[in-house]
N, C-alpha and C. Protein backbone atom coordinates (compact mmCIF):
# COMPACT_ATOMS: atom_id res chain seq x y z
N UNK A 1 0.85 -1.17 0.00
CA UNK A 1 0.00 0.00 0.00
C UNK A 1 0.90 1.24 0.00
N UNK A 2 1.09 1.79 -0.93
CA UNK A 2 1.30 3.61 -1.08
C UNK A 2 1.20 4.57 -0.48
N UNK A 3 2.12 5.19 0.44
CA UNK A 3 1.44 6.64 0.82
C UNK A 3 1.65 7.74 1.01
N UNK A 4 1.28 8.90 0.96
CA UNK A 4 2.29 9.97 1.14
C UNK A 4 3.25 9.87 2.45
N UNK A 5 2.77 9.47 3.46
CA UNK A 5 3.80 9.47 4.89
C UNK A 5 3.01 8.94 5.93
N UNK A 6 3.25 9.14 6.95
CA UNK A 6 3.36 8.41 8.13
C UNK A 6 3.00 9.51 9.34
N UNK A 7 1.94 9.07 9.94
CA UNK A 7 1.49 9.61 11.14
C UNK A 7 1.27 9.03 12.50
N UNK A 8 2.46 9.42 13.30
CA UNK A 8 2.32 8.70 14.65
C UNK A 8 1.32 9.51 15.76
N UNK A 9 0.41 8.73 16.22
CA UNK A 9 -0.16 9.66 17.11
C UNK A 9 0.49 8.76 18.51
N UNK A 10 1.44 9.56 19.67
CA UNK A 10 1.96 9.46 20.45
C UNK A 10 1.27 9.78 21.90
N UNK A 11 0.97 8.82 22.88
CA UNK A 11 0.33 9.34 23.89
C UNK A 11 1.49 8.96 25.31
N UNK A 12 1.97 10.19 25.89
CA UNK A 12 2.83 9.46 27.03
C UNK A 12 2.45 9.79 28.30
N UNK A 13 2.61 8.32 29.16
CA UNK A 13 1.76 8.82 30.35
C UNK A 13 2.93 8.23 31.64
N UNK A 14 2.48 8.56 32.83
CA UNK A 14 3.75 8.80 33.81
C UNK A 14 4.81 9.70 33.32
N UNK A 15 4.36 10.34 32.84
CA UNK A 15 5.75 11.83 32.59
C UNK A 15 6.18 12.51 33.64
N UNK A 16 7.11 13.05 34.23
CA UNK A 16 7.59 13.92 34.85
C UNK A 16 7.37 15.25 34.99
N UNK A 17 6.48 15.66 35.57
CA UNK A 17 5.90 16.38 35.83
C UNK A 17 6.80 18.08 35.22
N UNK A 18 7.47 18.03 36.37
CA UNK A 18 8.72 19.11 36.08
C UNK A 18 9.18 19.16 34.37
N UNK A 19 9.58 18.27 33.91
CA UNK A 19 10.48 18.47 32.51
C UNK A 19 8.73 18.80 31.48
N UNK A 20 7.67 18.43 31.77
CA UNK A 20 6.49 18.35 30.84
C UNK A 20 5.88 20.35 30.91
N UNK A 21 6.40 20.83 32.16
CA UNK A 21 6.26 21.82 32.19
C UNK A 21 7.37 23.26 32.09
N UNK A 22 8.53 22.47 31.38
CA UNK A 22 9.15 23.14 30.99
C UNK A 22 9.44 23.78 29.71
N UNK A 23 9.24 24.63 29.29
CA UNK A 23 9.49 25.23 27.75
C UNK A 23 10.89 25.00 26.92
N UNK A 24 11.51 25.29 28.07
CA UNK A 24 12.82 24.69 27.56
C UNK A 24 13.40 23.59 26.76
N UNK A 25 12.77 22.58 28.02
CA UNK A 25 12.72 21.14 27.75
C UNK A 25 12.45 20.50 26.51
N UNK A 26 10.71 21.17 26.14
CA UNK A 26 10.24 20.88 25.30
C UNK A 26 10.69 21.49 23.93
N UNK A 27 11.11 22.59 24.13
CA UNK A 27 11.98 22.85 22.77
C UNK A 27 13.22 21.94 22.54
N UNK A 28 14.07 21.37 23.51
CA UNK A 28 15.27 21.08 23.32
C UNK A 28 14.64 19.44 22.48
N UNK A 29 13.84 18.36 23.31
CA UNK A 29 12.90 17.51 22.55
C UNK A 29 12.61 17.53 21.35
N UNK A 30 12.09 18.45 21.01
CA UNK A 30 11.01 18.80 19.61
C UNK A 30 12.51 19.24 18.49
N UNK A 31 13.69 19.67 18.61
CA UNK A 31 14.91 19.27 18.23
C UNK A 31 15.43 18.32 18.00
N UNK A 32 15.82 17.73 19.14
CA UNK A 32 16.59 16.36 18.95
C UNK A 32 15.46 15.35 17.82
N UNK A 33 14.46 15.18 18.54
CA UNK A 33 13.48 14.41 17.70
C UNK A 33 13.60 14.60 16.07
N UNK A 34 13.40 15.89 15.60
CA UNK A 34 13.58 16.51 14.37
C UNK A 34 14.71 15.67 13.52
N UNK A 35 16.22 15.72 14.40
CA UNK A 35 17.02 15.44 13.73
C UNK A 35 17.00 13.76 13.99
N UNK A 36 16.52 13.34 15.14
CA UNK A 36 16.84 11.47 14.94
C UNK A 36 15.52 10.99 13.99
N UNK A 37 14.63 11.60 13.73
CA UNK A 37 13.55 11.37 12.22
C UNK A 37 14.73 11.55 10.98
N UNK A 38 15.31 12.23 11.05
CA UNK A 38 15.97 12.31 9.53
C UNK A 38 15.49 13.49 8.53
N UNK A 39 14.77 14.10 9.85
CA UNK A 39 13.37 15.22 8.76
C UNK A 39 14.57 17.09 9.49
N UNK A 40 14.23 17.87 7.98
CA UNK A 40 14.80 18.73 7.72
C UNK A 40 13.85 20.11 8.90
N UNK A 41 14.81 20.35 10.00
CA UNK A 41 13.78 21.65 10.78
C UNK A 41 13.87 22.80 10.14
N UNK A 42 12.49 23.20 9.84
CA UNK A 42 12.26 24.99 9.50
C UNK A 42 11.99 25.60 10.61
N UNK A 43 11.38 25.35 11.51
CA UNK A 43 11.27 26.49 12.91
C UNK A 43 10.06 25.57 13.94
N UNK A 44 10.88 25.77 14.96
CA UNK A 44 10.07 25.53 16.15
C UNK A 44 9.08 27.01 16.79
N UNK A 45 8.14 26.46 17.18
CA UNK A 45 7.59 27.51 18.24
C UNK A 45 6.91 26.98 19.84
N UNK A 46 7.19 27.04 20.51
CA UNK A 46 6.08 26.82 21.88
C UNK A 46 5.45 27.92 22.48
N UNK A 47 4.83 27.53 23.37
CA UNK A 47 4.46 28.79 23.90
C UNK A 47 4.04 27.75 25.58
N UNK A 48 4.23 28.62 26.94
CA UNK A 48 4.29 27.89 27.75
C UNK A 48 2.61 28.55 28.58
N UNK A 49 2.02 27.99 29.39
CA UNK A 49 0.61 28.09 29.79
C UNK A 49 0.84 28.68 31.46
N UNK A 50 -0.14 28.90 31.72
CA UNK A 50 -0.11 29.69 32.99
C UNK A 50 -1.83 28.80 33.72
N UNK A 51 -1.47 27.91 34.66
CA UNK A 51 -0.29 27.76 35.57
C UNK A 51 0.63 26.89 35.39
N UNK A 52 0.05 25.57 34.08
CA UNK A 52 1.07 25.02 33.90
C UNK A 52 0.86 24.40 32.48
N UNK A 53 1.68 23.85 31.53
CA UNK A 53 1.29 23.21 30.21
C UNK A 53 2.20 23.87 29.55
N UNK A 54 2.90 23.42 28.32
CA UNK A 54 3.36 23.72 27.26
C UNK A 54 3.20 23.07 26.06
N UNK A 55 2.74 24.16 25.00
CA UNK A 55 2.31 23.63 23.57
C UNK A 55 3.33 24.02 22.71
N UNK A 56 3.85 23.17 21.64
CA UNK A 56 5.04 23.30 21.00
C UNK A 56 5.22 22.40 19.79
N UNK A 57 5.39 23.32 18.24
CA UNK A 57 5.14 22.61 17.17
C UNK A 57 6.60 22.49 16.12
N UNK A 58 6.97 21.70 15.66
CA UNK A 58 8.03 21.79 14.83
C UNK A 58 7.77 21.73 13.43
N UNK A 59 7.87 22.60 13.28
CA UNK A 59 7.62 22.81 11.63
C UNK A 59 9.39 22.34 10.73
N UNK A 60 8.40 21.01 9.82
CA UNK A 60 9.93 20.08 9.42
C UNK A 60 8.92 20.24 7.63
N UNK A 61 10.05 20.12 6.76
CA UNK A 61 9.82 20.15 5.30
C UNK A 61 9.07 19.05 4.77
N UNK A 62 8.80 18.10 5.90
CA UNK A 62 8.35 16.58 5.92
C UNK A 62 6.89 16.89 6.37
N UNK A 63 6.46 17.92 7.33
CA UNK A 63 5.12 17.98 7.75
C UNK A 63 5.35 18.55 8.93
N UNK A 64 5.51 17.71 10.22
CA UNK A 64 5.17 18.54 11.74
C UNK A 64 5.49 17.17 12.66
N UNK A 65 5.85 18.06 13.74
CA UNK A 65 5.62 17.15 15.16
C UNK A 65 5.36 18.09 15.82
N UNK A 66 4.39 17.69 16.94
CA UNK A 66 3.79 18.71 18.04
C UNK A 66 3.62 18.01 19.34
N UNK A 67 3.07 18.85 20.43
CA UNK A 67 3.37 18.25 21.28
C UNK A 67 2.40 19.72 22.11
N UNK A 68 1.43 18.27 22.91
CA UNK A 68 0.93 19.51 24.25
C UNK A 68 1.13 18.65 25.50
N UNK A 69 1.37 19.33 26.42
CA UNK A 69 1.69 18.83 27.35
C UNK A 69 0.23 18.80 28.70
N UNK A 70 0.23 18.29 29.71
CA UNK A 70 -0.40 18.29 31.18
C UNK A 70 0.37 17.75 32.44
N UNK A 71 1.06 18.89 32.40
CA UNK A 71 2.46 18.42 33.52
C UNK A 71 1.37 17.61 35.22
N UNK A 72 -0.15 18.24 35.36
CA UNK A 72 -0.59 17.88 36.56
C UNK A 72 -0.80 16.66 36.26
N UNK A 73 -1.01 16.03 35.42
CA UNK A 73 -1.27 14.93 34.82
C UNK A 73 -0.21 13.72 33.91
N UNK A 74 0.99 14.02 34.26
CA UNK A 74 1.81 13.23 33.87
C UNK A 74 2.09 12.62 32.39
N UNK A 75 1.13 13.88 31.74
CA UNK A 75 0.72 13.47 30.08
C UNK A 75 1.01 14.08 29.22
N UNK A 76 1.28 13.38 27.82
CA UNK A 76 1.87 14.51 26.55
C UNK A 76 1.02 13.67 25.77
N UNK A 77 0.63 15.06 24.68
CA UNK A 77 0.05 14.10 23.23
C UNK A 77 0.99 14.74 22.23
N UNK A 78 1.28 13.87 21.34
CA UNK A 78 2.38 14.16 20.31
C UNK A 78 1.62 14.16 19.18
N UNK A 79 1.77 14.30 18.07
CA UNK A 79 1.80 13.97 16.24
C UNK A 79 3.20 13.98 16.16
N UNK A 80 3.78 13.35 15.06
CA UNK A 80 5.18 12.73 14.37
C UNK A 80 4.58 12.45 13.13
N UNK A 81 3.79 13.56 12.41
CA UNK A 81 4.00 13.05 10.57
C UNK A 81 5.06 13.77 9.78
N UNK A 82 5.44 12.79 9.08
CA UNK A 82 6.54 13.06 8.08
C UNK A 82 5.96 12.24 6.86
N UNK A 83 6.99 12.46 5.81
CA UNK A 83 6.38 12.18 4.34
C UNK A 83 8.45 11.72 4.29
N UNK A 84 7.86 11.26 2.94
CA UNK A 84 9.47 11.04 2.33
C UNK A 84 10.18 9.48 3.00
N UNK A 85 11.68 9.81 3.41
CA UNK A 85 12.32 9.26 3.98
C UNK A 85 12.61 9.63 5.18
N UNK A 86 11.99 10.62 6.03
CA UNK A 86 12.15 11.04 7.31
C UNK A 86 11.34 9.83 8.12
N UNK A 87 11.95 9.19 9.21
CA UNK A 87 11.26 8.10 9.90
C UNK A 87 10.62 8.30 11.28
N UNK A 88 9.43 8.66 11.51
CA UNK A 88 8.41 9.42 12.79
C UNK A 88 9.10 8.31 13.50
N UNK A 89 9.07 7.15 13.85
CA UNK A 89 9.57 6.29 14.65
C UNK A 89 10.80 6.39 15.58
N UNK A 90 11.73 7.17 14.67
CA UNK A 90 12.53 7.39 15.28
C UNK A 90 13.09 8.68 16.41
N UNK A 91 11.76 9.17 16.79
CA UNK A 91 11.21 10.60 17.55
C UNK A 91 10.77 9.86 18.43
N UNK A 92 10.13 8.65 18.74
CA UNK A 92 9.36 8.24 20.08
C UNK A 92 10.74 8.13 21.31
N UNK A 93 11.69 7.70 20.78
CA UNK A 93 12.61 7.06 22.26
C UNK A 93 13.25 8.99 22.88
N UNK A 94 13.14 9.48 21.91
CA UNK A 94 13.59 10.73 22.38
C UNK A 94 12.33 11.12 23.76
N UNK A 95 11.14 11.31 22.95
CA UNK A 95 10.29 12.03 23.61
C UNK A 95 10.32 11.21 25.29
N UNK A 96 10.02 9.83 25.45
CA UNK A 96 10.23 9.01 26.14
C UNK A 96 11.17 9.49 27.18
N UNK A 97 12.65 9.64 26.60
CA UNK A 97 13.87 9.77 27.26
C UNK A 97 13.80 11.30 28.09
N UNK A 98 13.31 12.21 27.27
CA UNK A 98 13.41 14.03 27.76
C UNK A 98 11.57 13.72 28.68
N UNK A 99 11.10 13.09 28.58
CA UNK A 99 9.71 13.57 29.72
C UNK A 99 9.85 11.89 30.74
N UNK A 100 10.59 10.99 30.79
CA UNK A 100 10.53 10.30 31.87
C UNK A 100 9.32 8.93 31.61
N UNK A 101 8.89 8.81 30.64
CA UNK A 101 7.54 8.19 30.44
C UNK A 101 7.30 6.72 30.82
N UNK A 102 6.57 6.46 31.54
CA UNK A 102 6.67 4.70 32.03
C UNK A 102 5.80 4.53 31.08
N UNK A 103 5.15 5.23 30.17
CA UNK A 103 3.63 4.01 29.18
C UNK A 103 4.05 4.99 28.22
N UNK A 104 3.63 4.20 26.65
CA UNK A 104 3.68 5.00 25.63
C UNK A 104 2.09 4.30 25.27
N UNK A 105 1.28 4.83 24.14
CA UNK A 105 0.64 4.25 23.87
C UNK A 105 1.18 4.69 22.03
N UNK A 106 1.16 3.97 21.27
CA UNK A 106 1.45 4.59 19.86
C UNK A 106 0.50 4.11 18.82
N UNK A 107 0.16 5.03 17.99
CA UNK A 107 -0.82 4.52 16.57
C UNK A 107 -0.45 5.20 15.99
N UNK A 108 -0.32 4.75 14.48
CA UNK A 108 -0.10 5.25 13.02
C UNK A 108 -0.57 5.24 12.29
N UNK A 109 -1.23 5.80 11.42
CA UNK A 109 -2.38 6.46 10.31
C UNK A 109 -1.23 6.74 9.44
N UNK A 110 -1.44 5.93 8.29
CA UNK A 110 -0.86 5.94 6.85
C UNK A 110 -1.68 7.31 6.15
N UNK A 111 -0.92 8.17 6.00
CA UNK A 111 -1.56 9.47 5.35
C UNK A 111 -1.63 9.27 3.37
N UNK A 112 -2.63 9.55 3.02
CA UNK A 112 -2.46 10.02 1.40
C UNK A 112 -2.32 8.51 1.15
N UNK A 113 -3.04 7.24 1.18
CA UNK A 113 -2.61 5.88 0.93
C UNK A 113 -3.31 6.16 -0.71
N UNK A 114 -2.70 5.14 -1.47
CA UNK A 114 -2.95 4.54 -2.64
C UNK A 114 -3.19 6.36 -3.40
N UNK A 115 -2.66 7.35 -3.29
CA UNK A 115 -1.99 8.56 -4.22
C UNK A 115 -2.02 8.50 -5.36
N UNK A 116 -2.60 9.19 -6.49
CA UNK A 116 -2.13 8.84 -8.00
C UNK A 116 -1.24 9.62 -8.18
């Protein structure tokens, strides 16, 4: 089956509270990830929440990874689509590693299947 790319929808739970509510963090993540996909970064943005949460998108030539966070809640939801030869798969052990995560839950939605 054919498709334009690959969409991970990423759910991580037992996160670390502290690093999920950091802006920092989550930019430095939404980086590394970028480059262990293989996918080309055009610009990150986050923006951090009051009292707590950070939302943060990477804009890659491949598509996007994003990421919102619920630091009270030990939770992140991700997207990881890419197109091409950039591999979303290879963004989960990062995210994992920078927020602490004891559970991943992962699903992938084949984007643009069977394309003319």
């Amino acid at each position: 089956m054919k498709a334009l790319g690959k969409h991970i929808i990423l759910e991580l739970w037992g996160c670390d509270g502290d690093t999920l509510d950091s802006q920092e963090v989550v930019e430095r993540a939404l980086r590394e990830a970028t480059e262990k996909c293989g996918a080309t970064l055009l610009q990150i943005i986050t923006h951090k929440f009051s009292p707590q949460g950070v939302s943060g998108v990477a804009v890659i030539a491949e598509s996007h990874i994003s990421i919102h966070t619920w630091p009270e809640l030990g939770y992140a939801a991700l997207d990881i689509f890419t197109c091409g030869d950039a591999d979303p798969y290879q963004g989960i052990p990062v995210f994992k590693k920078y927020f602490k995560a004891s559970k991943a839950n992962i699903v992938e939605i084949k984007r643009g299947v069977n394309f003319e």
